[in-house]
Each structure stands twice: as C-alpha cells, then as structure tokens.
N, C-alpha and C. Protein backbone atom coordinates (compact mmCIF):
# COMPACT_ATOMS: atom_id res chain seq x y z
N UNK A 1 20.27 -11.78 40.75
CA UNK A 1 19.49 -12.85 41.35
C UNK A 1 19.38 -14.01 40.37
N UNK A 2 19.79 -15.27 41.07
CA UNK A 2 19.61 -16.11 39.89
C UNK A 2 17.83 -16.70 40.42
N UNK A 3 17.73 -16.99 38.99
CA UNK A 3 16.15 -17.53 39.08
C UNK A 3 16.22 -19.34 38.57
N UNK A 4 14.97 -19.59 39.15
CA UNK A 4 15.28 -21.43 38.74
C UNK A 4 14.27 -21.60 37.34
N UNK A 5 13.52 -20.62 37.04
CA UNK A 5 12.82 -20.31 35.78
C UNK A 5 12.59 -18.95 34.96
N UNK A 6 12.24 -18.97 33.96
CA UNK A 6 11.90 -18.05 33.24
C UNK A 6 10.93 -16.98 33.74
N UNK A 7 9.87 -17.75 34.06
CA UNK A 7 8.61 -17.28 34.64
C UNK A 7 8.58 -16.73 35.98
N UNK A 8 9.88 -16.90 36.83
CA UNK A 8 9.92 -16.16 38.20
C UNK A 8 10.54 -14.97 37.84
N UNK A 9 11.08 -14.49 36.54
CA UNK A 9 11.95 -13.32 36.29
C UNK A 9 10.70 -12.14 35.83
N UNK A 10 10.70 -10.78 36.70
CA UNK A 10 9.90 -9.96 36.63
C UNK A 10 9.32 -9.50 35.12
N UNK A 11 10.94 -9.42 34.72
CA UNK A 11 10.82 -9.00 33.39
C UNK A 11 10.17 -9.66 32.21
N UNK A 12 9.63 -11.27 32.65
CA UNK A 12 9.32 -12.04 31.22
C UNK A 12 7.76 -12.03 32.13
N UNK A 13 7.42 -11.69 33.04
CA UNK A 13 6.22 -11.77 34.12
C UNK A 13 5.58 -10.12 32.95
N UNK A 14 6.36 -8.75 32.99
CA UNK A 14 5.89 -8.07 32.70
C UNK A 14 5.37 -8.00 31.23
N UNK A 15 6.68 -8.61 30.68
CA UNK A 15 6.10 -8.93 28.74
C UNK A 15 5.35 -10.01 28.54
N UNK A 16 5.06 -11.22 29.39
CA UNK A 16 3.53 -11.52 29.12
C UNK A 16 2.52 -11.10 29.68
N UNK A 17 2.15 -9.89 30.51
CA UNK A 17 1.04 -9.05 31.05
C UNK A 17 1.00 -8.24 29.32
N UNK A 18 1.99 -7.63 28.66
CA UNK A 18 2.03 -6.77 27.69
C UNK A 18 1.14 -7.64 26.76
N UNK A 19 2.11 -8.97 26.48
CA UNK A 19 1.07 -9.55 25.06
C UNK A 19 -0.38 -10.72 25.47
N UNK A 20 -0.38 -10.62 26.36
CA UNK A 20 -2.17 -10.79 26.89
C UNK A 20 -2.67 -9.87 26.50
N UNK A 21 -2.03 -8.79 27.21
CA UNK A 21 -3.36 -7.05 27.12
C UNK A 21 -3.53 -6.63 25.32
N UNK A 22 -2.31 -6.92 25.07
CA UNK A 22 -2.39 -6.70 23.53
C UNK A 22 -3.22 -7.60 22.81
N UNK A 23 -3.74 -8.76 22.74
CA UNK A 23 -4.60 -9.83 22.40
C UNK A 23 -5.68 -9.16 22.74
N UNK A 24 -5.68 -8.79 24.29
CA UNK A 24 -7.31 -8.27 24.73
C UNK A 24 -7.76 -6.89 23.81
N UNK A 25 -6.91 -6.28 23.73
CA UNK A 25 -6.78 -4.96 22.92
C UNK A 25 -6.95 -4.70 21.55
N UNK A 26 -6.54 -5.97 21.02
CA UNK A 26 -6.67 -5.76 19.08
C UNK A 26 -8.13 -6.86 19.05
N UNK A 27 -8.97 -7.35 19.92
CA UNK A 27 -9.83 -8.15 20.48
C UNK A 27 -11.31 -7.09 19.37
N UNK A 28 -11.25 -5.86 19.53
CA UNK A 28 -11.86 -4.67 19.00
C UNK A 28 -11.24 -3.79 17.78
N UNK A 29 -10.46 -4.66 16.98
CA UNK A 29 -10.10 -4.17 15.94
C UNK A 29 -10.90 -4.71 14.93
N UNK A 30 -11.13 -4.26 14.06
CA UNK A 30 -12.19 -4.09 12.58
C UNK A 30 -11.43 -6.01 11.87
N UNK A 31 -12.24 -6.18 11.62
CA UNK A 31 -11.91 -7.66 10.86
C UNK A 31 -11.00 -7.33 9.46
N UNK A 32 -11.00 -6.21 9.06
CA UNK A 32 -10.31 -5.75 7.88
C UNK A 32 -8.87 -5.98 8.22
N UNK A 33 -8.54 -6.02 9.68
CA UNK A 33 -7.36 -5.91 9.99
C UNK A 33 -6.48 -6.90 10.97
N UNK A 34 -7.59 -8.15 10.64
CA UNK A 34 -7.28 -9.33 10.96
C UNK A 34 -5.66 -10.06 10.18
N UNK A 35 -5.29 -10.03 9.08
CA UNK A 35 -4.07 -10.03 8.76
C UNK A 35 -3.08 -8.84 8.64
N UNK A 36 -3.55 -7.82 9.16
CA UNK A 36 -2.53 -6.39 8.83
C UNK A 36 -2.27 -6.33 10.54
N UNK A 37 -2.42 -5.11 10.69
CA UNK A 37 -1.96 -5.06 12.27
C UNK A 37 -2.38 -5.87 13.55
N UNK A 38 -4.02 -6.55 13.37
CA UNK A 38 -3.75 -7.24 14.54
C UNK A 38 -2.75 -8.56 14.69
N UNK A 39 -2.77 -9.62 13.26
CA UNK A 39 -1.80 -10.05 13.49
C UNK A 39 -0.31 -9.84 13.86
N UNK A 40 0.03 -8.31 13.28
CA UNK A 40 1.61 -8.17 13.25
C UNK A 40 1.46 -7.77 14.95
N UNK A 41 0.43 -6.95 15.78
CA UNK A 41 0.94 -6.37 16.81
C UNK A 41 1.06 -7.55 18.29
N UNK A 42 -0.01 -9.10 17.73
CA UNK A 42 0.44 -9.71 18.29
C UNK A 42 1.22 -10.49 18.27
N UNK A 43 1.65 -11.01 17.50
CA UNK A 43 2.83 -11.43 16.80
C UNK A 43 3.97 -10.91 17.26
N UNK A 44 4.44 -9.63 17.68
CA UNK A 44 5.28 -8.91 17.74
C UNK A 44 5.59 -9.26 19.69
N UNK A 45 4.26 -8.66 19.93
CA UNK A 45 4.17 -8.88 21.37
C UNK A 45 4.07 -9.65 22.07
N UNK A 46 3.68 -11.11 21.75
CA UNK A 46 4.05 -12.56 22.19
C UNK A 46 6.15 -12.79 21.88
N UNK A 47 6.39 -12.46 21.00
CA UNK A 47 7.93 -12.52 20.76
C UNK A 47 8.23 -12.33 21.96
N UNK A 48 8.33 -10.89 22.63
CA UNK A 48 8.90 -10.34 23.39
C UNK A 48 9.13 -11.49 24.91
N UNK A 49 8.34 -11.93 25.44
CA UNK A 49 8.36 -12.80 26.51
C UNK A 49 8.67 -14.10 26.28
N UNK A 50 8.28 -14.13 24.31
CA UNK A 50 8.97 -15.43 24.23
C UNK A 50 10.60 -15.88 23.79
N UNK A 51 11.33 -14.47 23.38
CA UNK A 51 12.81 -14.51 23.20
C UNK A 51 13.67 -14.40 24.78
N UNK A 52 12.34 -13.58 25.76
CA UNK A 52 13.25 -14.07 26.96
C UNK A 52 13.26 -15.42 27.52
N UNK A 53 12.07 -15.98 27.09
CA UNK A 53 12.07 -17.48 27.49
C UNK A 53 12.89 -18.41 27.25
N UNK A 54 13.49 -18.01 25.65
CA UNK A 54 14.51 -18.62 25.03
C UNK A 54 15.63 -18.41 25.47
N UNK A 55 15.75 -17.19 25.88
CA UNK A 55 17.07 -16.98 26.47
C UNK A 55 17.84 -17.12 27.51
N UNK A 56 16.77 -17.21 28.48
CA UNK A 56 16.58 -18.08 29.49
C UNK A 56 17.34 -19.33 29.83
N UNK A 57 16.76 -20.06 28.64
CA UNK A 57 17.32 -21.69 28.22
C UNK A 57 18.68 -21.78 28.12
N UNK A 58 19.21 -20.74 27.05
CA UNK A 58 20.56 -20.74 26.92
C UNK A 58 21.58 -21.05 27.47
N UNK A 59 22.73 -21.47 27.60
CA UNK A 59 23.84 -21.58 28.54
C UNK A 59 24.68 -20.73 28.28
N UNK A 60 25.15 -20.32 27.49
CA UNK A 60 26.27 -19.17 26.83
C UNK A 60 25.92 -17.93 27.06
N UNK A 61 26.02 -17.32 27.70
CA UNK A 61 26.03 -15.58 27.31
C UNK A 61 25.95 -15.44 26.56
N UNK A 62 26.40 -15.31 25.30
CA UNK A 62 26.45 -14.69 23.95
C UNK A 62 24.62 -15.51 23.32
N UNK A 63 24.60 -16.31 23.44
CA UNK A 63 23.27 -16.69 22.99
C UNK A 63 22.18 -16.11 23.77
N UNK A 64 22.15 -15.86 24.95
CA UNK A 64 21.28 -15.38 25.82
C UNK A 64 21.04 -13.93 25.65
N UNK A 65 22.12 -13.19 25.40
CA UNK A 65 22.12 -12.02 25.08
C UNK A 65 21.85 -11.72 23.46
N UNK A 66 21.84 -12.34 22.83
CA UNK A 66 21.06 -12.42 21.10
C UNK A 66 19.73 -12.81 21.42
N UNK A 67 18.76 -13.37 22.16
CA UNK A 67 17.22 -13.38 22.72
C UNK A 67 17.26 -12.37 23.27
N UNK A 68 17.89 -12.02 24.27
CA UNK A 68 17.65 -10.89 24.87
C UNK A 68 17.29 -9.05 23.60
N UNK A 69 18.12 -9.46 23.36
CA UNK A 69 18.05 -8.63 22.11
C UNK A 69 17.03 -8.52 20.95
N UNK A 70 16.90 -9.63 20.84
CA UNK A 70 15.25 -9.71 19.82
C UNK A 70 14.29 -9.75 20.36
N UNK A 71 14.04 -10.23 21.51
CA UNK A 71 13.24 -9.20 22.45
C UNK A 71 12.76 -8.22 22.78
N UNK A 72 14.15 -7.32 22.58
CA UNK A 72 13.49 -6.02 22.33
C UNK A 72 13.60 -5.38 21.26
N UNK A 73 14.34 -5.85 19.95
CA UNK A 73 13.69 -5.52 19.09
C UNK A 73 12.13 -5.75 18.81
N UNK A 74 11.50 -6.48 19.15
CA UNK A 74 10.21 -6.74 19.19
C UNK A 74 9.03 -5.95 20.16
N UNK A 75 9.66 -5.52 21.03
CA UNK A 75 9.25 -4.41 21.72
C UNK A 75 9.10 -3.23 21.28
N UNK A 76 9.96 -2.81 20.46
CA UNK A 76 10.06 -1.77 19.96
C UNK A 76 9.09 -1.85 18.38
N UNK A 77 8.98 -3.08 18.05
CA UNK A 77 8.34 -3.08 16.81
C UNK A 77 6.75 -3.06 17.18
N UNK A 78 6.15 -3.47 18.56
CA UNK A 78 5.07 -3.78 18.99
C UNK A 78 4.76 -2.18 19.41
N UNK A 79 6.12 -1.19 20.01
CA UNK A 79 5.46 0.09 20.45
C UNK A 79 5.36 0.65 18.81
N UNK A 80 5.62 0.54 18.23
CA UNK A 80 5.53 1.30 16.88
C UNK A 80 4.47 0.69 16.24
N UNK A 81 3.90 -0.22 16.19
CA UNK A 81 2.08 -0.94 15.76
C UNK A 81 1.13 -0.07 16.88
N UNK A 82 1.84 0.16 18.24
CA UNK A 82 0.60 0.71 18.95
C UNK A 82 0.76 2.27 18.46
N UNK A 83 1.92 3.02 17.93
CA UNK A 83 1.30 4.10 17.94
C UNK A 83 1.18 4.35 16.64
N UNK A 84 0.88 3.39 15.50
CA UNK A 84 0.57 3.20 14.29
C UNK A 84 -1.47 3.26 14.97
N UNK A 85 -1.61 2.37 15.57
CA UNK A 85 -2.56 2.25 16.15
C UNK A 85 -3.37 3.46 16.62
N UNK A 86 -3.01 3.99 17.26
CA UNK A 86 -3.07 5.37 17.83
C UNK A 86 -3.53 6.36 16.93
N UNK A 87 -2.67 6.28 15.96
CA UNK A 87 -2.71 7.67 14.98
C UNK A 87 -3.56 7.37 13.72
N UNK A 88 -4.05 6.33 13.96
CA UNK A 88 -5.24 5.94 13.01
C UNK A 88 -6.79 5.73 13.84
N UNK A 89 -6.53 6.00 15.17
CA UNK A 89 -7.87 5.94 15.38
C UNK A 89 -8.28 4.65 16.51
N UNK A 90 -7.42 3.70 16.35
CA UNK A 90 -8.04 2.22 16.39
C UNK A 90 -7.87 2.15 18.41
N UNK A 91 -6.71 3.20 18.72
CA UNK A 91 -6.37 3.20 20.06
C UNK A 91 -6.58 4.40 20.97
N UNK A 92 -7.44 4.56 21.60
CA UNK A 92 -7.57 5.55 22.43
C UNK A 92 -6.29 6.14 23.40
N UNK A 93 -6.23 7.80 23.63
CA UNK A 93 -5.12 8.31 24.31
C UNK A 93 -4.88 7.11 25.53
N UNK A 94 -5.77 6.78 26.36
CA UNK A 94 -5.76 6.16 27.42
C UNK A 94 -5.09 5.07 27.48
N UNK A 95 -5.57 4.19 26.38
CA UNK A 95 -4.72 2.78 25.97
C UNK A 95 -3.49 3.04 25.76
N UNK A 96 -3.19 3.80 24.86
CA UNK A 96 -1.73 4.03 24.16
C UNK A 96 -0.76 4.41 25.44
N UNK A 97 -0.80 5.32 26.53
CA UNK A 97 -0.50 5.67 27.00
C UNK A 97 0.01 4.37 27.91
N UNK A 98 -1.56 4.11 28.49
CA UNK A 98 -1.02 2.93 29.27
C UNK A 98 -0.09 1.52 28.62
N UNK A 99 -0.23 0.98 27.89
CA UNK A 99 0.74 0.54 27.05
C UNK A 99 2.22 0.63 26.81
N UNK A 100 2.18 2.14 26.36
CA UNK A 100 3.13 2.49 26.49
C UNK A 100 4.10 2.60 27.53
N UNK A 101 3.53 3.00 28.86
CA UNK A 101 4.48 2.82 30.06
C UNK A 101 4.85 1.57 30.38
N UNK A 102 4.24 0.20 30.34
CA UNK A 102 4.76 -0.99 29.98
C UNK A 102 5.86 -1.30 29.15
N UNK A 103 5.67 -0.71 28.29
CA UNK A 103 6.55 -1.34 27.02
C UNK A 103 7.89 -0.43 27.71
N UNK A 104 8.11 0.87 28.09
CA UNK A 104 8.91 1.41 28.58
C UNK A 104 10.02 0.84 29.70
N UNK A 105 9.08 0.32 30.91
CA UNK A 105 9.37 -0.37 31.67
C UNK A 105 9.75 -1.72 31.60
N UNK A 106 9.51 -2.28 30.86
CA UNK A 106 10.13 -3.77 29.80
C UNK A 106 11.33 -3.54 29.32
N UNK A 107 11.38 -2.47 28.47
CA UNK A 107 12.49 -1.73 28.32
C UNK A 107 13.62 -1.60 29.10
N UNK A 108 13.36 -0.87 29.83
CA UNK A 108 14.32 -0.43 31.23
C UNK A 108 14.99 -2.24 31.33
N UNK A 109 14.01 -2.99 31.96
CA UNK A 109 14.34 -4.03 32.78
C UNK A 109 14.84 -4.71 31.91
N UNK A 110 14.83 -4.94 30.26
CA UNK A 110 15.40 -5.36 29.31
C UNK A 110 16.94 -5.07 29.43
N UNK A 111 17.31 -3.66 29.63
CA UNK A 111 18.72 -3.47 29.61
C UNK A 111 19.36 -3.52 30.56
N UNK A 112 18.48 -3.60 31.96
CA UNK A 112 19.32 -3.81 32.83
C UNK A 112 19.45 -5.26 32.99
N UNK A 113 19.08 -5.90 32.53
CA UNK A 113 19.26 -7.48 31.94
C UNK A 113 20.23 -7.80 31.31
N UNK A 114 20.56 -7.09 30.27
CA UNK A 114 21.60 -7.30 28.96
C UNK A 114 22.46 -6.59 29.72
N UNK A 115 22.97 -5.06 30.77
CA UNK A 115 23.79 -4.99 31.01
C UNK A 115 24.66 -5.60 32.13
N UNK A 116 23.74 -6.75 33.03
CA UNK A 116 24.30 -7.05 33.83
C UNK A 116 25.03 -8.25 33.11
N UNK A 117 24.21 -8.83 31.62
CA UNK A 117 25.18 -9.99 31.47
C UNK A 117 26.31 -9.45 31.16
N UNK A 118 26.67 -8.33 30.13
CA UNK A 118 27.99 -7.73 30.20
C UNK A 118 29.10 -7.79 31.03
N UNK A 119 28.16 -7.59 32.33
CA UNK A 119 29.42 -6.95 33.59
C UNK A 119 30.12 -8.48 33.77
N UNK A 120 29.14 -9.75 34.02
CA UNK A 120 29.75 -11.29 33.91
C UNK A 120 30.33 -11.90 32.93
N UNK A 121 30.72 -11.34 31.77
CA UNK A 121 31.19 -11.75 30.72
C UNK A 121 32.83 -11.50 30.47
C-alpha cells in the first residue's frame, strides 16, 4: 500500500503509541535516574518512529531501508532498557509484558516492511 505520509503507516502509528507510553512510564522513575535509564529508554524509543519517519522521506531504497533498520535497532535497544527495567524493580510484570507485546508487534511490522522493500528492489 502506498501511503501519502508517514503518519498514515500503521507501523510508525504503533512506535509512537510505544514512545508516548514510554515517557508516561519512566514519568515514575526515581530522579536518580533522570540521566541513566530514563533518558536512554526514551531516547531509544522516540528513535524508533522517528527513523521510520526518516525513512519515509527517502527516495532510494537503500536509504529507506538503513532507517528502517535503525529503527529497529532501537527497538531492540528500548526492549532491553525495559527489561533492564523489569529486573531491577522499576517495572511491574504487567507493564513489561504489555510493552513488550508492542515492541514485538513493531517488530513483526518492521520486517515485513524491510522485506517487502527487498521483493521491489
């Protein structure tokens, strides 16, 4: 499906639901951890919707698919702060969990993103 923006594509719709909730979420983290993990986990999790945005822009495949890609490297760096998170206390089973099936599903729709640019390339 071609889209006429960034923001009509499910997938950059679902990774900024992720780094809102994550803002709302480190919202209750200890001030000690105002430059340690809450910055890195939002930081991490704003990336994600914002390398598809970028990629978006792109005209080339090959550039679109390098956002696409740091994207989810950033996804993956944001699920590894939440279950850094987790295993220290700061995130309840409930959160993590739910989170986590997001970030999963970002996932998914991430590669079926990157593999359809493949198949046009």
């Amino acid at each position: 499906m071609a889209y006429n923006s960034f923001e009509e594509m499910p997938v950059w719709q679902k990774a900024m639901e992720l780094a809102v909730s994550v803002f709302k979420l480190t919202e209750k983290l200890p001030r000690k951890e105002d430059y340690g993990l809450t910055s890195q986990i939002r930081r991490s999790a704003l990336s994600v919707p914002g390398n598809i945005a970028e990629g978006f822009g792109r005209k080339h495949t090959k550039d679109k698919l390098n956002f696409y890609y740091d994207s989810r490297g950033s996804l993956a760096e944001t699920k590894n702060h939440l279950i850094y998170g987790h295993r220290v206390g700061y995130f309840d089973i409930l959160e993590f969990e739910e989170y986590s099936n997001l970030i999963d599903d970002i996932w998914k729709e991430l590669n079926s993103l990157i593999n359809s640019l493949f198949k046009n390339t």
